[in-house]
Structure formats: structure tokens, C-alpha cells
C-alpha atoms as a PDB file:
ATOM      1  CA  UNK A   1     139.641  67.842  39.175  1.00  0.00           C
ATOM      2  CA  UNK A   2     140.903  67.814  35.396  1.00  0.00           C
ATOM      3  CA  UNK A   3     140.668  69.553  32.394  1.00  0.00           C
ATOM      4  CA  UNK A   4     141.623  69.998  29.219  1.00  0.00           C
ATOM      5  CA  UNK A   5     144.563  72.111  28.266  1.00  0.00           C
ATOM      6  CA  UNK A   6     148.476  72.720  27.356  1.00  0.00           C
ATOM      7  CA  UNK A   7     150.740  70.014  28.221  1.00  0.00           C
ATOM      8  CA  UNK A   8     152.643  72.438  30.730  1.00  0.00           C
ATOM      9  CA  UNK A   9     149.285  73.659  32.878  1.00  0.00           C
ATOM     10  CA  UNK A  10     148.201  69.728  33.341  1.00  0.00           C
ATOM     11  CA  UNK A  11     151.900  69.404  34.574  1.00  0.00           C
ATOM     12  CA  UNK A  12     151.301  72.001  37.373  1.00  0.00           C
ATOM     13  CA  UNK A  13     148.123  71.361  37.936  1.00  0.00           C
ATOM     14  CA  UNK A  14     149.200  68.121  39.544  1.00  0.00           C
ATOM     15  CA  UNK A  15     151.672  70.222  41.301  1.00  0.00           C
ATOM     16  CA  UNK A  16     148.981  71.896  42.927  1.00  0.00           C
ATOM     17  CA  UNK A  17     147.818  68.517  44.867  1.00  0.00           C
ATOM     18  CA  UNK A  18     150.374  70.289  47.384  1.00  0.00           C
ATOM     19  CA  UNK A  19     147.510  72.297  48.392  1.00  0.00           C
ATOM     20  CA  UNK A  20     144.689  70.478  47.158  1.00  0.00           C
ATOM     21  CA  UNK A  21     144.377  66.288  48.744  1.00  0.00           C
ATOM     22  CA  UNK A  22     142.672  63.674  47.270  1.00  0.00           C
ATOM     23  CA  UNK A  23     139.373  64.481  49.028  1.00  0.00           C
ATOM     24  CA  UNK A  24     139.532  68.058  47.160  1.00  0.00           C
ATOM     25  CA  UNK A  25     140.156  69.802  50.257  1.00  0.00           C
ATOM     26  CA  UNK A  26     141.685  72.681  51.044  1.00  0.00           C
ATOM     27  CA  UNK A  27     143.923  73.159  54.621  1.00  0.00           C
ATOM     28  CA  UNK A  28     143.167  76.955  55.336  1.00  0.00           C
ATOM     29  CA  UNK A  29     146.523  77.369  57.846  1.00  0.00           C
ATOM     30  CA  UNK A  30     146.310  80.025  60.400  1.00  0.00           C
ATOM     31  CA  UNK A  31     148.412  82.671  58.643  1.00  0.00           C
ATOM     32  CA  UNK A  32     146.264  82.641  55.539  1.00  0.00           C
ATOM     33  CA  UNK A  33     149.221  82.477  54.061  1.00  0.00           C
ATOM     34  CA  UNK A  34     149.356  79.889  50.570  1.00  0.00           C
ATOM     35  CA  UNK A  35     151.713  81.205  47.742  1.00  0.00           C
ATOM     36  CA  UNK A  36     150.937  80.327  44.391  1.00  0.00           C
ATOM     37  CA  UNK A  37     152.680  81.233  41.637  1.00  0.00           C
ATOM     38  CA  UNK A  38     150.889  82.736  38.402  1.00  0.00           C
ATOM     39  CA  UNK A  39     150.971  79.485  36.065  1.00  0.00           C
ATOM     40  CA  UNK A  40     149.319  78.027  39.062  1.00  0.00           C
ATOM     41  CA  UNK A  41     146.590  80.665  39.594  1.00  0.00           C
ATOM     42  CA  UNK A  42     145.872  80.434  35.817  1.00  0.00           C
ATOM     43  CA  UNK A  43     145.666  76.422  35.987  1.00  0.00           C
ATOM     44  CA  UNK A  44     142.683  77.288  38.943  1.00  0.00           C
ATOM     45  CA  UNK A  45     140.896  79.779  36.887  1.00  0.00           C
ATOM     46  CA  UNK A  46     140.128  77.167  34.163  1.00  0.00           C
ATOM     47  CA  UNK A  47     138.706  74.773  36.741  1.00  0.00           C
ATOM     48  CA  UNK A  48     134.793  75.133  36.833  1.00  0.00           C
ATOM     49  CA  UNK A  49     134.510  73.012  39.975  1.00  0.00           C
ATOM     50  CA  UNK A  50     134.641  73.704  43.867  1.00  0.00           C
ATOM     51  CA  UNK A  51     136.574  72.798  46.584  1.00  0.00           C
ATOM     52  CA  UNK A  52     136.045  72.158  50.226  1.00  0.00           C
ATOM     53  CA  UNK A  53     138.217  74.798  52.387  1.00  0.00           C
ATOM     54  CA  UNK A  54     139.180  73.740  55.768  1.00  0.00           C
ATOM     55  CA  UNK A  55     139.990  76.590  58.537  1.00  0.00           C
ATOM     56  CA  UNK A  56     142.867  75.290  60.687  1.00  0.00           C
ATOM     57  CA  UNK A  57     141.899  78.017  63.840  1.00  0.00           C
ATOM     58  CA  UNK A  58     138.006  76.582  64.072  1.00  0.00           C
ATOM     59  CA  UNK A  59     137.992  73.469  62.109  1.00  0.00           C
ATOM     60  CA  UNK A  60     135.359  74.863  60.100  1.00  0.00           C
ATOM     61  CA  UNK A  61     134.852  74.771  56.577  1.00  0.00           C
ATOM     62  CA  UNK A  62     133.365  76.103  53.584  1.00  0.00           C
ATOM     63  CA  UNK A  63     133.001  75.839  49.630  1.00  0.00           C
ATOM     64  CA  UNK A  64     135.118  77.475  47.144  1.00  0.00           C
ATOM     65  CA  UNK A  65     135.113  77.689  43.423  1.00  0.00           C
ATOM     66  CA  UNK A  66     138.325  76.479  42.029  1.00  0.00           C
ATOM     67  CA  UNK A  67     138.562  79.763  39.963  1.00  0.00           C
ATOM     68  CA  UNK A  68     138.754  82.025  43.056  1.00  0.00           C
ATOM     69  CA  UNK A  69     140.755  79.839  45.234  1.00  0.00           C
ATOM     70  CA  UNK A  70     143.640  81.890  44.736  1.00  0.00           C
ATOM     71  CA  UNK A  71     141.667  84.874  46.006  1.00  0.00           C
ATOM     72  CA  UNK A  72     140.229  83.255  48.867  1.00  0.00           C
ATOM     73  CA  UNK A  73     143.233  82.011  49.895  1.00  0.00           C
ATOM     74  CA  UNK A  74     144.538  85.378  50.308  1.00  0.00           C
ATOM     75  CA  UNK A  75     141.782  86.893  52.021  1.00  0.00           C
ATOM     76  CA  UNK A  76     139.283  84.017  53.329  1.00  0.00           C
ATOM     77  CA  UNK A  77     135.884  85.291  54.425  1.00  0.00           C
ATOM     78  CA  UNK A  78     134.949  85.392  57.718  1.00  0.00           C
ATOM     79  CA  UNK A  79     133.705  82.486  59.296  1.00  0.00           C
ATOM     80  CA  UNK A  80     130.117  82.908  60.265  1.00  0.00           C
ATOM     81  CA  UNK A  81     129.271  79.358  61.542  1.00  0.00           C
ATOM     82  CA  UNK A  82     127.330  79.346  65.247  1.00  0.00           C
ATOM     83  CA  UNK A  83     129.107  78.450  67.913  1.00  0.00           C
ATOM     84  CA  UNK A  84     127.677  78.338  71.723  1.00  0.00           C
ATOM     85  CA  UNK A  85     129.889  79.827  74.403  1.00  0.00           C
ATOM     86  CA  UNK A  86     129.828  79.330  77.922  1.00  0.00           C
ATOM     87  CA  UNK A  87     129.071  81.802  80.418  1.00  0.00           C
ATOM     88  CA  UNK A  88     130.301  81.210  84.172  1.00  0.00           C
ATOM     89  CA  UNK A  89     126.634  81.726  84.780  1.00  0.00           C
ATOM     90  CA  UNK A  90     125.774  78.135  83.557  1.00  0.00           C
ATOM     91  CA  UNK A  91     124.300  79.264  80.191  1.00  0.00           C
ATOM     92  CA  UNK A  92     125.794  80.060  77.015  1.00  0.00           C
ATOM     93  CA  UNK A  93     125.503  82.239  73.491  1.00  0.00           C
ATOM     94  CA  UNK A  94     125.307  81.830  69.984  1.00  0.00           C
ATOM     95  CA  UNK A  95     127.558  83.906  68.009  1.00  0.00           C
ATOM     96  CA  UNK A  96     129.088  83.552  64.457  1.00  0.00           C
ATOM     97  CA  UNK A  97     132.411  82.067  64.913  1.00  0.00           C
ATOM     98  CA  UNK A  98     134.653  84.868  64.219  1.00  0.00           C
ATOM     99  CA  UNK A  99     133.324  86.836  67.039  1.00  0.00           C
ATOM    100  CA  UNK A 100     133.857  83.964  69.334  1.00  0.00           C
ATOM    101  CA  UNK A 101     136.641  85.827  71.282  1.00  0.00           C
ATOM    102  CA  UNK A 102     134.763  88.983  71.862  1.00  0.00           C
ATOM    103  CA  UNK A 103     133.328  90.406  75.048  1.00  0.00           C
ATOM    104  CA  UNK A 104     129.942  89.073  76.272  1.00  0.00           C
ATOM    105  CA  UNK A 105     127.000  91.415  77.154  1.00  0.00           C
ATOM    106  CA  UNK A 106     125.501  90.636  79.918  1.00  0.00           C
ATOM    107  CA  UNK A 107     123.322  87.324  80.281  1.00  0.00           C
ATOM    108  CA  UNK A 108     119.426  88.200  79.348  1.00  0.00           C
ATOM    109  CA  UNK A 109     118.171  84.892  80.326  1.00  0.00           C
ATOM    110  CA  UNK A 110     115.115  84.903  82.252  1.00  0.00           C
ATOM    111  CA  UNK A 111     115.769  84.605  85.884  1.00  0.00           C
ATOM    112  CA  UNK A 112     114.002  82.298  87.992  1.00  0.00           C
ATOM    113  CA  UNK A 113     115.856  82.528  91.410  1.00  0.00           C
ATOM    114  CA  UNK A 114     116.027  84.674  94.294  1.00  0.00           C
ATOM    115  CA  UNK A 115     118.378  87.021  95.532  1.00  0.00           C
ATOM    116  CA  UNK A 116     118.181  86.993  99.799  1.00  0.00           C
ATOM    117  CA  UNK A 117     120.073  90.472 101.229  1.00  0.00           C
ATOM    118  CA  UNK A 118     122.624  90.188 103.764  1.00  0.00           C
ATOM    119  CA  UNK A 119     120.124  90.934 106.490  1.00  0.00           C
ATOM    120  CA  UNK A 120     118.428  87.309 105.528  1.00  0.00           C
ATOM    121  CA  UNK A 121     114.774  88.573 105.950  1.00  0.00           C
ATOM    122  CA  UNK A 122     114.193  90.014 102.255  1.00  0.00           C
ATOM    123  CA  UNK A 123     115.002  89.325  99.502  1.00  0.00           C
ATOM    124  CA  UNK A 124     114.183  89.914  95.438  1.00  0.00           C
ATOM    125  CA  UNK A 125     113.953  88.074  91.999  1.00  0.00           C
ATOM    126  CA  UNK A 126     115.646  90.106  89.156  1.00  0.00           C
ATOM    127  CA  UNK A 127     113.959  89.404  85.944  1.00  0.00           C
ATOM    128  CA  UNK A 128     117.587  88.563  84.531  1.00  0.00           C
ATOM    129  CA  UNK A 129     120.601  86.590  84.811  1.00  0.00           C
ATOM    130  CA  UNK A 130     122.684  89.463  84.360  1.00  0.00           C
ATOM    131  CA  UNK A 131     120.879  91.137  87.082  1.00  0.00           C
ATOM    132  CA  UNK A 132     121.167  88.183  89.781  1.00  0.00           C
ATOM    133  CA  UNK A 133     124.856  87.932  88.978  1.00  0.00           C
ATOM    134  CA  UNK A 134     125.255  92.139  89.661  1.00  0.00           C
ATOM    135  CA  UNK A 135     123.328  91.846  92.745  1.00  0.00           C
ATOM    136  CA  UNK A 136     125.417  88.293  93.745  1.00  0.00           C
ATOM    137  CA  UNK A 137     128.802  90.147  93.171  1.00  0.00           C
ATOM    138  CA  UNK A 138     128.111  93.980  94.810  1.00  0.00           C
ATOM    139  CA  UNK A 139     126.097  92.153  97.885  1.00  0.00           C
ATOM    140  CA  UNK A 140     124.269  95.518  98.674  1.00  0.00           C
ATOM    141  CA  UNK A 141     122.726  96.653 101.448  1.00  0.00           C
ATOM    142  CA  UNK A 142     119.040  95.680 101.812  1.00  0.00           C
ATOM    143  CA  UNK A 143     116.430  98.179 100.635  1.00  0.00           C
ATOM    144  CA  UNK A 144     113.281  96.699 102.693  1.00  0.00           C
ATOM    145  CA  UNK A 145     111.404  98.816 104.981  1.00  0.00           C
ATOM    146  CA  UNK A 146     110.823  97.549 108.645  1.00  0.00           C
ATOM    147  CA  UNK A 147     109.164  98.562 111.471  1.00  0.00           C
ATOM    148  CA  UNK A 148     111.528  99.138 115.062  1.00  0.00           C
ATOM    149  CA  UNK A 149     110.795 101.284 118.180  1.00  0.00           C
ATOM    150  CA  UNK A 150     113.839 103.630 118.693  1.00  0.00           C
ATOM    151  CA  UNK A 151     115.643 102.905 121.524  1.00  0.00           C
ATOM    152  CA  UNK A 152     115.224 106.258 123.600  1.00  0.00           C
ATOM    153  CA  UNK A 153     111.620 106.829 123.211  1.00  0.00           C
ATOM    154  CA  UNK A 154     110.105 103.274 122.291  1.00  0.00           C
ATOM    155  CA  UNK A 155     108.096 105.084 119.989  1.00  0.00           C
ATOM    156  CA  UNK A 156     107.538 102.603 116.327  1.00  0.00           C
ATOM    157  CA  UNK A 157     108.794 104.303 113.128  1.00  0.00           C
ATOM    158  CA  UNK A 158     109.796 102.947 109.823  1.00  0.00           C
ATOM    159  CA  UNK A 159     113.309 102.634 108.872  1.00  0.00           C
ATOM    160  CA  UNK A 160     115.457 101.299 105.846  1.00  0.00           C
ATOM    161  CA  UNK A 161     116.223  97.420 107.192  1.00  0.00           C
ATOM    162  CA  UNK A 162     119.849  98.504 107.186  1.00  0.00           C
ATOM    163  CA  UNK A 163     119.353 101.220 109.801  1.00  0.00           C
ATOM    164  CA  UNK A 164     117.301  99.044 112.159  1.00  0.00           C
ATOM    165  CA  UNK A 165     120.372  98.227 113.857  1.00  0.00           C
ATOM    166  CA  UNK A 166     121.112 101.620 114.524  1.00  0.00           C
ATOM    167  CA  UNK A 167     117.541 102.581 115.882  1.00  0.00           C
ATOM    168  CA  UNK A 168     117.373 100.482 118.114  1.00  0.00           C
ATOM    169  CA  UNK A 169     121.033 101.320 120.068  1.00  0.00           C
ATOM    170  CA  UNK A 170     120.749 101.783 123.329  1.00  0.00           C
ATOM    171  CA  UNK A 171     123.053 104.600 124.246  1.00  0.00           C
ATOM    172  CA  UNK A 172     123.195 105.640 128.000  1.00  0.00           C
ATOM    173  CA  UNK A 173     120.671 107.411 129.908  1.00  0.00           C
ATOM    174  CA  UNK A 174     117.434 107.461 131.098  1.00  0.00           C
ATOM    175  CA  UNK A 175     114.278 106.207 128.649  1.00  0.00           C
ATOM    176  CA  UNK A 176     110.954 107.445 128.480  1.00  0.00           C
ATOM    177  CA  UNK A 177     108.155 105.915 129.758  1.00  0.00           C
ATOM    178  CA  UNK A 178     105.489 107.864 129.258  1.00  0.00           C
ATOM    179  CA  UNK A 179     104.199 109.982 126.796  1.00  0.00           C
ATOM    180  CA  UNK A 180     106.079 113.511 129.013  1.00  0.00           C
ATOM    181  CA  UNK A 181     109.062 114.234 128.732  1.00  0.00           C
ATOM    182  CA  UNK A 182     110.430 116.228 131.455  1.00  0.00           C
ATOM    183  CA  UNK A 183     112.844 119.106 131.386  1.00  0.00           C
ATOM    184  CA  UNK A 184     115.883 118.397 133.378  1.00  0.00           C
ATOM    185  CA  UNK A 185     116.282 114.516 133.099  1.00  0.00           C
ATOM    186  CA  UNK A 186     119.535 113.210 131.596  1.00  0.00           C
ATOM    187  CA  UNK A 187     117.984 111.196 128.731  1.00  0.00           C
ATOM    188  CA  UNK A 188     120.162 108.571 126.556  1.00  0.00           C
ATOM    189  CA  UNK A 189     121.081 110.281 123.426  1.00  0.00           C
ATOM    190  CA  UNK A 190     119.447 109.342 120.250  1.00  0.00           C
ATOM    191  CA  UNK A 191     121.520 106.705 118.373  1.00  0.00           C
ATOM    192  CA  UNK A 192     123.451 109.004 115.902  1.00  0.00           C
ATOM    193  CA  UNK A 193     121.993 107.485 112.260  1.00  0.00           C
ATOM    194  CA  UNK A 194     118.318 106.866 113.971  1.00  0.00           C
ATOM    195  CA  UNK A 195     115.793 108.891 112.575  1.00  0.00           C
ATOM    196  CA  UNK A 196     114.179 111.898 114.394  1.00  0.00           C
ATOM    197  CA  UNK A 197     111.348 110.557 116.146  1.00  0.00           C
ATOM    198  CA  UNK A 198     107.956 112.907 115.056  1.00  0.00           C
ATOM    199  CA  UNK A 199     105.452 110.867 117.486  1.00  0.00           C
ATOM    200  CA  UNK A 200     103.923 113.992 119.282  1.00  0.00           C
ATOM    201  CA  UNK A 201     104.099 114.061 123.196  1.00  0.00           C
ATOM    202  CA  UNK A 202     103.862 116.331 126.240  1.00  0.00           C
ATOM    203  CA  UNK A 203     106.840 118.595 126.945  1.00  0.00           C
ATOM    204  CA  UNK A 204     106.474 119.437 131.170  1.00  0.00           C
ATOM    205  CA  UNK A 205     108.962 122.553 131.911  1.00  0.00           C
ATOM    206  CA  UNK A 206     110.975 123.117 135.120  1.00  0.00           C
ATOM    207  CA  UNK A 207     108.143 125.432 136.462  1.00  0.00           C
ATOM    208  CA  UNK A 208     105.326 122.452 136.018  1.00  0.00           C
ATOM    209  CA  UNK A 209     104.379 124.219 132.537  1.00  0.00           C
ATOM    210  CA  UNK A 210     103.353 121.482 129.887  1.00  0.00           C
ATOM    211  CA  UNK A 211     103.588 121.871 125.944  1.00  0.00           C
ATOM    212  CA  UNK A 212     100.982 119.836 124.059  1.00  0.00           C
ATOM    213  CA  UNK A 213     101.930 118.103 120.934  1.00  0.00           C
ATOM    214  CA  UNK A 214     105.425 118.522 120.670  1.00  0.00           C
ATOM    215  CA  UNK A 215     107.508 116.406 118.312  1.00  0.00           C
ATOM    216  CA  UNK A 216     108.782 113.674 120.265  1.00  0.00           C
ATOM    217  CA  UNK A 217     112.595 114.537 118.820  1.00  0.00           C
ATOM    218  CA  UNK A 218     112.461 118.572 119.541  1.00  0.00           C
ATOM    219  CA  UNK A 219     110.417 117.331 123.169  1.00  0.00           C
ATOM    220  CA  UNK A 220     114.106 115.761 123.682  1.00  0.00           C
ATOM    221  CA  UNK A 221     116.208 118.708 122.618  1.00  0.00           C
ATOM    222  CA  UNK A 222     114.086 121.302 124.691  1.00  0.00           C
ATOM    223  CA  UNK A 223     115.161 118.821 127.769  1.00  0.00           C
ATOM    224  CA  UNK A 224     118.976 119.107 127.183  1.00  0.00           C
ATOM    225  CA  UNK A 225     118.564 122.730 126.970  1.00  0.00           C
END
């Protein structure tokens, strides 16, 4: 740019092109750092015009007047240009470029697949990315409800799919096959995380004695006794 004054300021003021190329653009280096000296700064606050700033970090740039460059130089503003990151999900987020290293929060994409449990038989659509990803990660244990009969008494109950397993041990000993359980018998033990059977049956004593609608569990226990 040019302008009109003392002999001495038009000298440094070509001085300046040091900073300043023929395109009247500014390199903004990564330290910030440009040291001018005060005949300098005053040949800059006489210039009306603007200046194209370049960051050197981003590649960025922005528009300065001439009569703050000094300033700006010193302490340029934060660049707030978008930029789209990546997530290892596939998608990515706008931010403002000087928050372009920060932490992500989690992805709040809509989610359009599937999660199947371990078990293979369920399985569940979170509504978000971030969601799928947590449930991909922590692979919990499946949450569905199935119906099993329990190994000892063949009665059906509901379990947690993750306990089916469990229900339907056999452990040694003898089954029942009716709806009596007799006092005396040696039956298998209930599988220890199976859940008490409440299906109510006929409890038949040593002395030929029957109990009507006993829980099938406390039926079992009355037997050991």
C-alpha cells in the first residue's frame, strides 16, 4: 500500500515488505511472534487499507486493517473457521477451528443399525451412534426374557436369556415326573443361579400323607428334609 508522508516513514515502510509480500499478505507463524519496532508500528497506523493474514498452524486466513496489524500480530484472534473432524465411527463434526484438538462428545447421529447380544437371538437398535458404539465396546449380557423348563422339575418359567443356561443344568439325581413329589427320593439339586420354581404341586409324606398346592421349590426342600 502507499501513502503520503516523511521521507524516513516511506523508507521503512518498504522495510516492512519483510512481513508484508507483494500479494499484501501476511504469514501469521506459529509463535505469533512478529517484532516490529515503533517507527514501524507508526508507518501501519497511517495505512487505511487491509491486509490478508495467513495462519501458518491451519492455513487459514483472515482480514486485517493495516492500522491494527501490529496488534493482531501480537495477539491474533481465534480462528473460528469450520472444520469437519473424523470420528472412528465413520462420521464427523463441525467445530470452529481452534477447538479442533478438543475432546469429542459422543456421536448423536441417528442410528440405523442393530446391535445382536452375545446370545445371537436378540438384539436392539439404539437411537444413537454413541449408543451402538457403548453397547459394541462393553458387549453386555443380554437383557431378553425367555421361556426354559428348569431342569429338575420340567416345570416352564421365565428367566433373563443369560440365566437360561443355568436353568436348564442338569445336576445329578432323580427328576420329577409327575406333578408329586415324594418325601424320601434323592432328587437332583436345583442348578445353583436357577430360579425357585413356584408351579404348585402335591407334596406325598413318608406316612402316604399328601399336601395340596405346595410350591414346587419348598415341595423339594420338604423332601431333603
Amino acid at each position: 500500500h502507499t501513502l503520503r508522508g516523511p521521507c524516513c516513514l516511506a523508507l521503512k515502510s518498504r522495510q516492512l515488505n519483510r512481513i508484508v509480500d507483494e500479494r499484501s499478505c501476511v504469514k501469521l507463524s506459529s509463535n505469533n511472534k512478529h517484532t516490529l519496532s515503533s517507527l514501524e508500528k507508526k508507518v501501519l497506523r497511517l495505512c487505511p487499507e487491509s491486509v490478508t493474514v495467513q495462519r501458518e498452524v491451519c492455513g487459514h486466513s483472515f482480514r486485517a486493517h493495516c492500522k491494527n496489524l501490529a496488534s493482531t500480530l501480537s495477539k491474533p484472534p481465534l480462528c473460528k473457521d469450520e472444520v469437519s473432524i473424523p470420528r472412528t465411527c465413520g462420521h464427523s463434526s463441525v467445530l470452529p477451528c481452534y477447538r479442533r484438538d478438543e475432546e469429542l462428545s459422543p456421536c448423536s447421529e441417528p442410528n440405523d443399525r442393530h446391535h445382536i447380544y452375545p446370545c445371537g437371538r436378540h438384539m436392539t437398535k439404539p437411537k444413537t451412534c454413541a449408543e451402538l458404539c457403548r453397547l459394541t465396546l462393553s458387549t453386555p449380557s443380554c437383557p431378553g426374557i425367555v421361556e426354559c423348563q428348569l431342569s429338575r422339575c420340567l416345570h416352564t418359567v421365565s428367566v433373563s436369556c443369560q440365566l437360561e443356561k443355568h436353568a436348564i443344568q442338569i445336576l445329578p439325581g432323580e427328576r420329577l415326573t409327575s406333578s408329586v413329589v415324594y418325601s424320601g427320593i434323592e432328587y437332583a439339586d436345583a442348578p445353583p443361579e436357577a430360579p425357585e420354581c413356584r408351579e404348585l404341586v402335591i407334596y406325598s409324606r413318608d406316612c402316604g400323607h399328601t399336601m395340596h398346592n405346595v410350591p414346587c421349590a419348598l415341595a423339594f426342600k420338604y423332601a431333603a428334609e
